[in-house]
PDB file of N, CA and C in Angstrom:
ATOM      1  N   UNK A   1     108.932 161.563 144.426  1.00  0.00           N
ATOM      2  CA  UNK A   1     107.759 161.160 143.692  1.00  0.00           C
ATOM      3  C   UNK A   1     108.136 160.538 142.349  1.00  0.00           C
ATOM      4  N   UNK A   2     108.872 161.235 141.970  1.00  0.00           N
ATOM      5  CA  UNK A   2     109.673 160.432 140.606  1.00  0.00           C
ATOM      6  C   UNK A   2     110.081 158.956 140.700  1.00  0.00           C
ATOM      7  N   UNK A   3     110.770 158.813 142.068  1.00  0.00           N
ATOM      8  CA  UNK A   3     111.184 157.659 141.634  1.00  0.00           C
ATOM      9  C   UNK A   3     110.578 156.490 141.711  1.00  0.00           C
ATOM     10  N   UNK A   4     109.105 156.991 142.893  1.00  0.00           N
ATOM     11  CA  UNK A   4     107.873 156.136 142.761  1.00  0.00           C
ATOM     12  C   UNK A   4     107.691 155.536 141.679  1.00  0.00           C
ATOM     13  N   UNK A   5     107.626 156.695 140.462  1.00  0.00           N
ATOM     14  CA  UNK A   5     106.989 156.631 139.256  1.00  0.00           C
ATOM     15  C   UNK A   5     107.422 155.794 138.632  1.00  0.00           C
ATOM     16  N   UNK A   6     108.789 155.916 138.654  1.00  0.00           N
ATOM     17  CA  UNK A   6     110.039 154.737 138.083  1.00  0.00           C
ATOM     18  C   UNK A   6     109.546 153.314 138.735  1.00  0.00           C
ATOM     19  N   UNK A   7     109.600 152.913 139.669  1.00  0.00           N
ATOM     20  CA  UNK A   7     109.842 151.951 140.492  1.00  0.00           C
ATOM     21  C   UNK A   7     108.234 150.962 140.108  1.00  0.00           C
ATOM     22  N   UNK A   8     106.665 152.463 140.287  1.00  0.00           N
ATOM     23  CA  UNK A   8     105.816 151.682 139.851  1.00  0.00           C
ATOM     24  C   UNK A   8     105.494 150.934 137.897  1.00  0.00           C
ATOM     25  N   UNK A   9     106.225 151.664 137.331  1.00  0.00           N
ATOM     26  CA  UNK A   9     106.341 152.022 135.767  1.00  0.00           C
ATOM     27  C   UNK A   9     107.264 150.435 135.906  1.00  0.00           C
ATOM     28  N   UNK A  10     108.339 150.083 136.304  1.00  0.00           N
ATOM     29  CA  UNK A  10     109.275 149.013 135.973  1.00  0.00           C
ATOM     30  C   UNK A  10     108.417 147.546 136.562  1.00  0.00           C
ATOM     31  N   UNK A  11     107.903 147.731 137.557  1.00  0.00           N
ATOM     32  CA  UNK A  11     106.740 146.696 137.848  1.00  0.00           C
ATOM     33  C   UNK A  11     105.786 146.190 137.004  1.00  0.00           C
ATOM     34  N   UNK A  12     105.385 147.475 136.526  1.00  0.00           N
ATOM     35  CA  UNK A  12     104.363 146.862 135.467  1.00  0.00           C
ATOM     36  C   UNK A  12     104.100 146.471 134.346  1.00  0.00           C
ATOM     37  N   UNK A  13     105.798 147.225 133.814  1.00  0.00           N
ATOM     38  CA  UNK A  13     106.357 145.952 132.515  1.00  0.00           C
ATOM     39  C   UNK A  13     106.584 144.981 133.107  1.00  0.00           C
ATOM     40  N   UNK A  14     107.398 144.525 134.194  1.00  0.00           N
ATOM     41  CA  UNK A  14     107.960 142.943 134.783  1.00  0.00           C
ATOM     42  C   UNK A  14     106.448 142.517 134.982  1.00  0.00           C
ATOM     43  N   UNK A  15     105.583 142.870 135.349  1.00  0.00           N
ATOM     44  CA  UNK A  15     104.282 141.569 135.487  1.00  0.00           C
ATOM     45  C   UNK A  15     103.398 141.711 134.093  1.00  0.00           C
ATOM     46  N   UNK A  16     103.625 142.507 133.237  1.00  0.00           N
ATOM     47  CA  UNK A  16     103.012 142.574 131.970  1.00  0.00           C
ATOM     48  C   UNK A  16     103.770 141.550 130.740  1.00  0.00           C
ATOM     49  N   UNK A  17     105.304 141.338 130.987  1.00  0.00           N
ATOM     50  CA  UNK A  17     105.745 140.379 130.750  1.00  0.00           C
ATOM     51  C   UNK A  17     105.348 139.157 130.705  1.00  0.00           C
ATOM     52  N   UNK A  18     105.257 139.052 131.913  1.00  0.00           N
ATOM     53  CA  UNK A  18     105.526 137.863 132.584  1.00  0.00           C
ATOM     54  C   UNK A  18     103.813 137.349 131.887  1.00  0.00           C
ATOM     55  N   UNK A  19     102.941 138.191 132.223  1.00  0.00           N
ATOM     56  CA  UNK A  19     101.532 137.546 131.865  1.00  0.00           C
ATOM     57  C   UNK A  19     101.557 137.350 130.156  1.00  0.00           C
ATOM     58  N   UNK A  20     102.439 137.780 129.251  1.00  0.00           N
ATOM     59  CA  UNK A  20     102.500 137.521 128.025  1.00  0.00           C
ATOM     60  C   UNK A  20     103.039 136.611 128.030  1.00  0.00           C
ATOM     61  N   UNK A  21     104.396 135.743 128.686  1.00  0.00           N
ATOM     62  CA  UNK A  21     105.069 134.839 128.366  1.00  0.00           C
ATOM     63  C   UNK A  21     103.927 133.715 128.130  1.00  0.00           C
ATOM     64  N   UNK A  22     103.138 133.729 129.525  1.00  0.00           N
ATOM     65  CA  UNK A  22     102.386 133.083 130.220  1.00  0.00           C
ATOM     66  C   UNK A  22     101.284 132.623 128.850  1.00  0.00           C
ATOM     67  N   UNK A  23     100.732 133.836 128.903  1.00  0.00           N
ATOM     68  CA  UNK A  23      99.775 133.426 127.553  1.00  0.00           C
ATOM     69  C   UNK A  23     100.186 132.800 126.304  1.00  0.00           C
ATOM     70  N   UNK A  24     101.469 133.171 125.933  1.00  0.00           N
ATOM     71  CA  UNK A  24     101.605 132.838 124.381  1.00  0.00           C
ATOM     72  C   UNK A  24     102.861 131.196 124.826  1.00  0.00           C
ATOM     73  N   UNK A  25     103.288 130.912 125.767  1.00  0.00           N
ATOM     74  CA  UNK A  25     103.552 129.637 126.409  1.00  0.00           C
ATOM     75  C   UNK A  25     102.550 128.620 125.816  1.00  0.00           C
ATOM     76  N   UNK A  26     101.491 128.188 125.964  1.00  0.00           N
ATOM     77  CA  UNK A  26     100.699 127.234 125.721  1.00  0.00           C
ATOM     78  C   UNK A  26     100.632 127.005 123.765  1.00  0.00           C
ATOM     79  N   UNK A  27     100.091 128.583 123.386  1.00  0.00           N
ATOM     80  CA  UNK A  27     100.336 128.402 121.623  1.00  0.00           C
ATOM     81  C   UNK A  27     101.618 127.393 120.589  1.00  0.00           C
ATOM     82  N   UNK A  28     102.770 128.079 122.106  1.00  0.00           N
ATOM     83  CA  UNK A  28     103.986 127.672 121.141  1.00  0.00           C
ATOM     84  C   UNK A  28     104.549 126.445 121.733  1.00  0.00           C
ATOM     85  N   UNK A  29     104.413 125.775 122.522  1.00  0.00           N
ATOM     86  CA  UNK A  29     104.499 124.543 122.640  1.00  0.00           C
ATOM     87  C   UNK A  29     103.383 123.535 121.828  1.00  0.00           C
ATOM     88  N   UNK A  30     102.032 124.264 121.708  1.00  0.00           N
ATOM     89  CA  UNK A  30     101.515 123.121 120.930  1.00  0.00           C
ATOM     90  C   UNK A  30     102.051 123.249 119.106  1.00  0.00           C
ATOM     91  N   UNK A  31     102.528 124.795 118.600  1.00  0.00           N
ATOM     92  CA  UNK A  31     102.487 124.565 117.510  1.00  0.00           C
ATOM     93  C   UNK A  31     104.255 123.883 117.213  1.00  0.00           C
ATOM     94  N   UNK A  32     105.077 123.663 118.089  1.00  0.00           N
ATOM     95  CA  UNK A  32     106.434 122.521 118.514  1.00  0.00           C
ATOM     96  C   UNK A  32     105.813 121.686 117.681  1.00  0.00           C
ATOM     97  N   UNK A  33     105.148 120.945 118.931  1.00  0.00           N
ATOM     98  CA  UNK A  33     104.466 119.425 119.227  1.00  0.00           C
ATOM     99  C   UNK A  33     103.812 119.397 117.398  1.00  0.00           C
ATOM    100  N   UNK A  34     103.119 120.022 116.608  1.00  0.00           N
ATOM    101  CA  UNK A  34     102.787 119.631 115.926  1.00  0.00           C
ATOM    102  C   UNK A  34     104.176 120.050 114.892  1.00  0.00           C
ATOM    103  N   UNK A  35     104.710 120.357 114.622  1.00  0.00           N
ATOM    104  CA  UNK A  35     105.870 120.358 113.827  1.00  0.00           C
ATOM    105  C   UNK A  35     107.074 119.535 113.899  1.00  0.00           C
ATOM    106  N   UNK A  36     107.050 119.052 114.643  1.00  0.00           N
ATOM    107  CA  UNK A  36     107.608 117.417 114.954  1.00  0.00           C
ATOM    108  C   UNK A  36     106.720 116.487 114.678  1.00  0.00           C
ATOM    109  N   UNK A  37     105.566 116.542 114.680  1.00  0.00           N
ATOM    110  CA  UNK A  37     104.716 115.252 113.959  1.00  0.00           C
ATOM    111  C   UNK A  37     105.082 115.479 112.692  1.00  0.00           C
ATOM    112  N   UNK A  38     104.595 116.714 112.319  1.00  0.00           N
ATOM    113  CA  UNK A  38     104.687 116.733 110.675  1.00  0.00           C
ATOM    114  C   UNK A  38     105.908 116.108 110.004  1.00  0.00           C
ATOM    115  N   UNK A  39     107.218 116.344 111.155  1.00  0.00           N
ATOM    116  CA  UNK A  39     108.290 116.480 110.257  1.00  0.00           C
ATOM    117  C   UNK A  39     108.938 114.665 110.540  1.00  0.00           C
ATOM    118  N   UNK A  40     108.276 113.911 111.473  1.00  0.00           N
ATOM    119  CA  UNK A  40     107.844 112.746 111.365  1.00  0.00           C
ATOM    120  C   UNK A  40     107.070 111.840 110.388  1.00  0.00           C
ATOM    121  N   UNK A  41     105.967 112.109 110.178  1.00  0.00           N
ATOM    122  CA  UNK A  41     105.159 112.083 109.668  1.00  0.00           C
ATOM    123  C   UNK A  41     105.528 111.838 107.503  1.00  0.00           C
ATOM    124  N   UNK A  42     106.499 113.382 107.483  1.00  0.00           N
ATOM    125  CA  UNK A  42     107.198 113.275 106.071  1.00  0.00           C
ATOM    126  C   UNK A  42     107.993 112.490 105.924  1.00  0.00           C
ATOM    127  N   UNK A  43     108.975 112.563 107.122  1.00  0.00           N
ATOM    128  CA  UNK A  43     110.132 111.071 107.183  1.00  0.00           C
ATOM    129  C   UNK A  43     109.555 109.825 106.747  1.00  0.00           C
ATOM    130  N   UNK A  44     108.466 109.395 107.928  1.00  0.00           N
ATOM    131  CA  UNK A  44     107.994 108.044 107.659  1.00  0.00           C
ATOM    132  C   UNK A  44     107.340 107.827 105.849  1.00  0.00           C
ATOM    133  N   UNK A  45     106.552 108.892 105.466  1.00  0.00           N
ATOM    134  CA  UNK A  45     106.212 109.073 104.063  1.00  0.00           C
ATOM    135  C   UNK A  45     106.988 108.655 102.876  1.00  0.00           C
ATOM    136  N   UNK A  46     108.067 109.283 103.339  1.00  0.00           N
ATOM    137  CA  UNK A  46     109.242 108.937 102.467  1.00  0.00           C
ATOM    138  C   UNK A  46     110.033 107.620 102.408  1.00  0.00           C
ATOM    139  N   UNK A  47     109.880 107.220 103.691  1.00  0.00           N
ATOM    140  CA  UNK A  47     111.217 106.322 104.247  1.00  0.00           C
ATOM    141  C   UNK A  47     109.969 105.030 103.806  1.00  0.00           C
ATOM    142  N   UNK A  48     108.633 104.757 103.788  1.00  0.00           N
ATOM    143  CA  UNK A  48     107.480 103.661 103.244  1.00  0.00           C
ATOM    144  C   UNK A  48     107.507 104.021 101.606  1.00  0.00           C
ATOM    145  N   UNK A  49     107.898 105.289 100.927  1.00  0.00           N
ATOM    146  CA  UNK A  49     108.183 105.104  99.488  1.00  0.00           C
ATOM    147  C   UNK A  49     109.339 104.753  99.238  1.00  0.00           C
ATOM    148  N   UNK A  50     110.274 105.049  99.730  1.00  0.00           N
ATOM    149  CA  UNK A  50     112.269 104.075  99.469  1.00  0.00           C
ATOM    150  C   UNK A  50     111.524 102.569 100.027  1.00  0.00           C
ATOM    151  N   UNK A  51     111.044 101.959 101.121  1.00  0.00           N
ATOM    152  CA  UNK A  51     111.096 100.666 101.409  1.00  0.00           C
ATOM    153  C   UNK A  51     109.986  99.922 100.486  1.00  0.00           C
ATOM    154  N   UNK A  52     109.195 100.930 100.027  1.00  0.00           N
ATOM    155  CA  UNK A  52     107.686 100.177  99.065  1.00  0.00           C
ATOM    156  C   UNK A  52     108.063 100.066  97.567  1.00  0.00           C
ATOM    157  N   UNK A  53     109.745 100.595  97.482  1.00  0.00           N
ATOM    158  CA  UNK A  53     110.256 100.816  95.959  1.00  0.00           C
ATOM    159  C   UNK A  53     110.580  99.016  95.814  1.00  0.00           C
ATOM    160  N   UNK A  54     111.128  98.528  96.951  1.00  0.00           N
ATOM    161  CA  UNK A  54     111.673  97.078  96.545  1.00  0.00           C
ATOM    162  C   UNK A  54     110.519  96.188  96.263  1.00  0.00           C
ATOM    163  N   UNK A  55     109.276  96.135  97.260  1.00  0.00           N
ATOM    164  CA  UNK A  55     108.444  95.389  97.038  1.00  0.00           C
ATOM    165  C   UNK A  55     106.963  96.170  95.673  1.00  0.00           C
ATOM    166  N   UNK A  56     107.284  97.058  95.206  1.00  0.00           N
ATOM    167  CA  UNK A  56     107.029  97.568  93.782  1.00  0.00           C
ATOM    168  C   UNK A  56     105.466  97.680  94.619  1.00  0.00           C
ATOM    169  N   UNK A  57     105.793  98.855  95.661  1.00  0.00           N
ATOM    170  CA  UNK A  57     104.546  99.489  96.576  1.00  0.00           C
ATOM    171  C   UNK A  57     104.908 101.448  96.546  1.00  0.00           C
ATOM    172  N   UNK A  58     103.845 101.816  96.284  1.00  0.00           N
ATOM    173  CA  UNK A  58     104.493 103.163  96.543  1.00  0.00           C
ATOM    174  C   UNK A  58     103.755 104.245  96.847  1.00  0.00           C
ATOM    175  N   UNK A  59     103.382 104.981  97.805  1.00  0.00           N
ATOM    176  CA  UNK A  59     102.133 106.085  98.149  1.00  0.00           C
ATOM    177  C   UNK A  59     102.666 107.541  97.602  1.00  0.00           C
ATOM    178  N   UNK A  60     101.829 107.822  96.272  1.00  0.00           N
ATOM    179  CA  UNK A  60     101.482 108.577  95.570  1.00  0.00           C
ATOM    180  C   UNK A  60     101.870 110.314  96.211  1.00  0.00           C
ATOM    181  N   UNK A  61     102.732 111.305  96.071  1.00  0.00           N
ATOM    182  CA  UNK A  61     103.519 112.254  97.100  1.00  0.00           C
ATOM    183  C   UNK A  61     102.185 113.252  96.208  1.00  0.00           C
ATOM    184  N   UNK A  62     101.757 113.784  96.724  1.00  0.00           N
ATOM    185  CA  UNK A  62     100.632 114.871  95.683  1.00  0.00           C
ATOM    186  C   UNK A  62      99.963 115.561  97.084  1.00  0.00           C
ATOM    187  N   UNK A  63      99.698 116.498  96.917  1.00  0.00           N
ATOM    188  CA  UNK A  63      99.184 117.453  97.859  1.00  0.00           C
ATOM    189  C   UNK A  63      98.301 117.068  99.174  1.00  0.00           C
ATOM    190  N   UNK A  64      97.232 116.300  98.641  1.00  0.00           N
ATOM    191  CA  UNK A  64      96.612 115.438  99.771  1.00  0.00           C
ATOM    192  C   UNK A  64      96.932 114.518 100.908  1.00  0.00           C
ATOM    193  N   UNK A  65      98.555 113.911 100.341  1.00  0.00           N
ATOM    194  CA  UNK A  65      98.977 112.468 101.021  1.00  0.00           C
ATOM    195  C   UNK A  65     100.005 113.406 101.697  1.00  0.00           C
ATOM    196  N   UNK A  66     100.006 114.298 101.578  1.00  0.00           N
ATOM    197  CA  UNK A  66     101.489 115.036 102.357  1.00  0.00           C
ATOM    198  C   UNK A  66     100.552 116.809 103.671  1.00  0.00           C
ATOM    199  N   UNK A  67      99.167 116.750 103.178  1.00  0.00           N
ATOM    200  CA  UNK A  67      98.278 116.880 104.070  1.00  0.00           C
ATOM    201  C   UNK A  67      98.220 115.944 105.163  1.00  0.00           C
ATOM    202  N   UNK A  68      97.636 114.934 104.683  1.00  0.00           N
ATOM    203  CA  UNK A  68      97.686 114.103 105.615  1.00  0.00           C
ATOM    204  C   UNK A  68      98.915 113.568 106.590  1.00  0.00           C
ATOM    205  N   UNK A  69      99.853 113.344 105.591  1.00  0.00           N
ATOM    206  CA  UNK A  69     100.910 113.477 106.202  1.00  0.00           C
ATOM    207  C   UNK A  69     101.247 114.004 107.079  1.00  0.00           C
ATOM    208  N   UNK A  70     101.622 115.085 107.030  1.00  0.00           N
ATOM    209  CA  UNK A  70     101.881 116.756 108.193  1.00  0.00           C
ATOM    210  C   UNK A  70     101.254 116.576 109.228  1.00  0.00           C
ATOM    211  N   UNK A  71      99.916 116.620 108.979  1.00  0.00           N
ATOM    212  CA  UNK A  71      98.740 117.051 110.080  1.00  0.00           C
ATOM    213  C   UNK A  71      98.703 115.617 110.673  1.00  0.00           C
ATOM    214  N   UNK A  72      98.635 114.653 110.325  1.00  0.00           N
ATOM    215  CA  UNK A  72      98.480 113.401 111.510  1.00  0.00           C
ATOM    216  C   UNK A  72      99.353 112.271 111.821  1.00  0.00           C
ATOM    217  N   UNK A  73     100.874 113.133 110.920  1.00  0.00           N
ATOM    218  CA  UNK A  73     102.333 112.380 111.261  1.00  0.00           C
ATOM    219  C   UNK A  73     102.346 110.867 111.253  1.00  0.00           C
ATOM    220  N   UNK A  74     102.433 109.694 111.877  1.00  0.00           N
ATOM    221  CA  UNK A  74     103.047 108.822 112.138  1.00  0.00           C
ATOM    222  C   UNK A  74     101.499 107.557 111.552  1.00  0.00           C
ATOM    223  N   UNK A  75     100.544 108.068 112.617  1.00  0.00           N
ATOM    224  CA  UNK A  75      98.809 107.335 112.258  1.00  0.00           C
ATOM    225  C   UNK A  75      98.221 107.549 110.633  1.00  0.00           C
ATOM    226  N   UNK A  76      98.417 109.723 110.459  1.00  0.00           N
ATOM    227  CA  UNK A  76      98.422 109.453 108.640  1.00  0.00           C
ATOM    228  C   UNK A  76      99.049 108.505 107.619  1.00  0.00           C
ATOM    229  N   UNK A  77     100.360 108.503 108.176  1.00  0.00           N
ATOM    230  CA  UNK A  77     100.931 107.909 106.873  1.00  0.00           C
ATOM    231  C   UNK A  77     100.633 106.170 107.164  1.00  0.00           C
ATOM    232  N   UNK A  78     100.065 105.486 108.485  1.00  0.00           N
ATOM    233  CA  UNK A  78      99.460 103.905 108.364  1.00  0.00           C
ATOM    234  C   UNK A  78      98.492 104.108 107.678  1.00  0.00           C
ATOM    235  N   UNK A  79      97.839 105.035 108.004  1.00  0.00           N
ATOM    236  CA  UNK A  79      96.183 105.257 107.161  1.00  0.00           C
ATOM    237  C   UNK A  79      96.478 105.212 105.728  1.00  0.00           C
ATOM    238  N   UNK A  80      97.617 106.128 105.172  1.00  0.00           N
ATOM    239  CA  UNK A  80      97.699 106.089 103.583  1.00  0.00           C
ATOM    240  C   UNK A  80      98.063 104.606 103.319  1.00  0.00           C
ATOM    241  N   UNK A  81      99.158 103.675 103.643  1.00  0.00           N
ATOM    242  CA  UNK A  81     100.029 103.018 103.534  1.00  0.00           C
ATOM    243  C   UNK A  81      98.346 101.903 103.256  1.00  0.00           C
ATOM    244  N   UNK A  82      97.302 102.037 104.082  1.00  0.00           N
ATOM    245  CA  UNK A  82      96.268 100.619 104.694  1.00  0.00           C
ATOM    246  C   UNK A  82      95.279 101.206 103.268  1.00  0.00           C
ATOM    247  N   UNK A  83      95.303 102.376 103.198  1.00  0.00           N
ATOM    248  CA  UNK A  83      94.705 103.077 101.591  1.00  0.00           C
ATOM    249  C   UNK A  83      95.102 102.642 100.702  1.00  0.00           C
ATOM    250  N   UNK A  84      96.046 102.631 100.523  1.00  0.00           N
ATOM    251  CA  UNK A  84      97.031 101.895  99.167  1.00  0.00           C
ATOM    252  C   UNK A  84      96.355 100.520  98.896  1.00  0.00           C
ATOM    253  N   UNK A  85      97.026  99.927 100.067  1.00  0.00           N
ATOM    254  CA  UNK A  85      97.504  98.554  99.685  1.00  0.00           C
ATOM    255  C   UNK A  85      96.096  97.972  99.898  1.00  0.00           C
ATOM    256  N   UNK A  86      94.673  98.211 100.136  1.00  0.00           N
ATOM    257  CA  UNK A  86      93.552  97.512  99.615  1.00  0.00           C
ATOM    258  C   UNK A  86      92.513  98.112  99.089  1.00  0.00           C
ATOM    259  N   UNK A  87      92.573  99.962  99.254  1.00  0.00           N
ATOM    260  CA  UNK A  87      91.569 100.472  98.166  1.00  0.00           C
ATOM    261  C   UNK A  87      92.065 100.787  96.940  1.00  0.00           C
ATOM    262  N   UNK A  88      93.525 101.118  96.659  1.00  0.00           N
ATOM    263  CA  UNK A  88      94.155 101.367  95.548  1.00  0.00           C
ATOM    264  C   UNK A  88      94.915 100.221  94.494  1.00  0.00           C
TER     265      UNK A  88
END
């Protein structure tokens, strides 16, 4: 009877596992996916203030533009760059 106990007890961590991997699988691939935008996103930020230094262009690094930055990576920083250069 014991070793029932064993045998049913080790089952039900292995599928209690398995249904956690399962669940927290989807969270951590999307919060990846967004931490590679972001860290895109700062590159390009940076790499349009070194190239906007020659043509005496430059998007302003302050809390908001590096929001934007992060959160919508590659499309934020055209959006700042199209901000600049005809509302600013």
């Amino acid at each position: 009877m014991e070793m029932l106990y064993t045998v049913l007890l080790i089952a039900a961590v292995l599928v209690a596992a398995y249904v956690l991997i399962k669940i927290l699988a989807a969270p951590i691939k999307k919060i990846f996916k967004l931490l590679i935008n972001a860290v895109c996103g700062f590159a390009l930020l940076f790499l349009a203030n070194f190239v906007g230094g020659f043509f005496d262009f430059s998007i302003p690094v302050n809390l908001l533009t590096c929001i934007i930055a992060g959160a919508f990576g590659i499309p934020g920083v055209i959006f700042l760059v199209v901000v600049v250069m005809f509302f600013l």
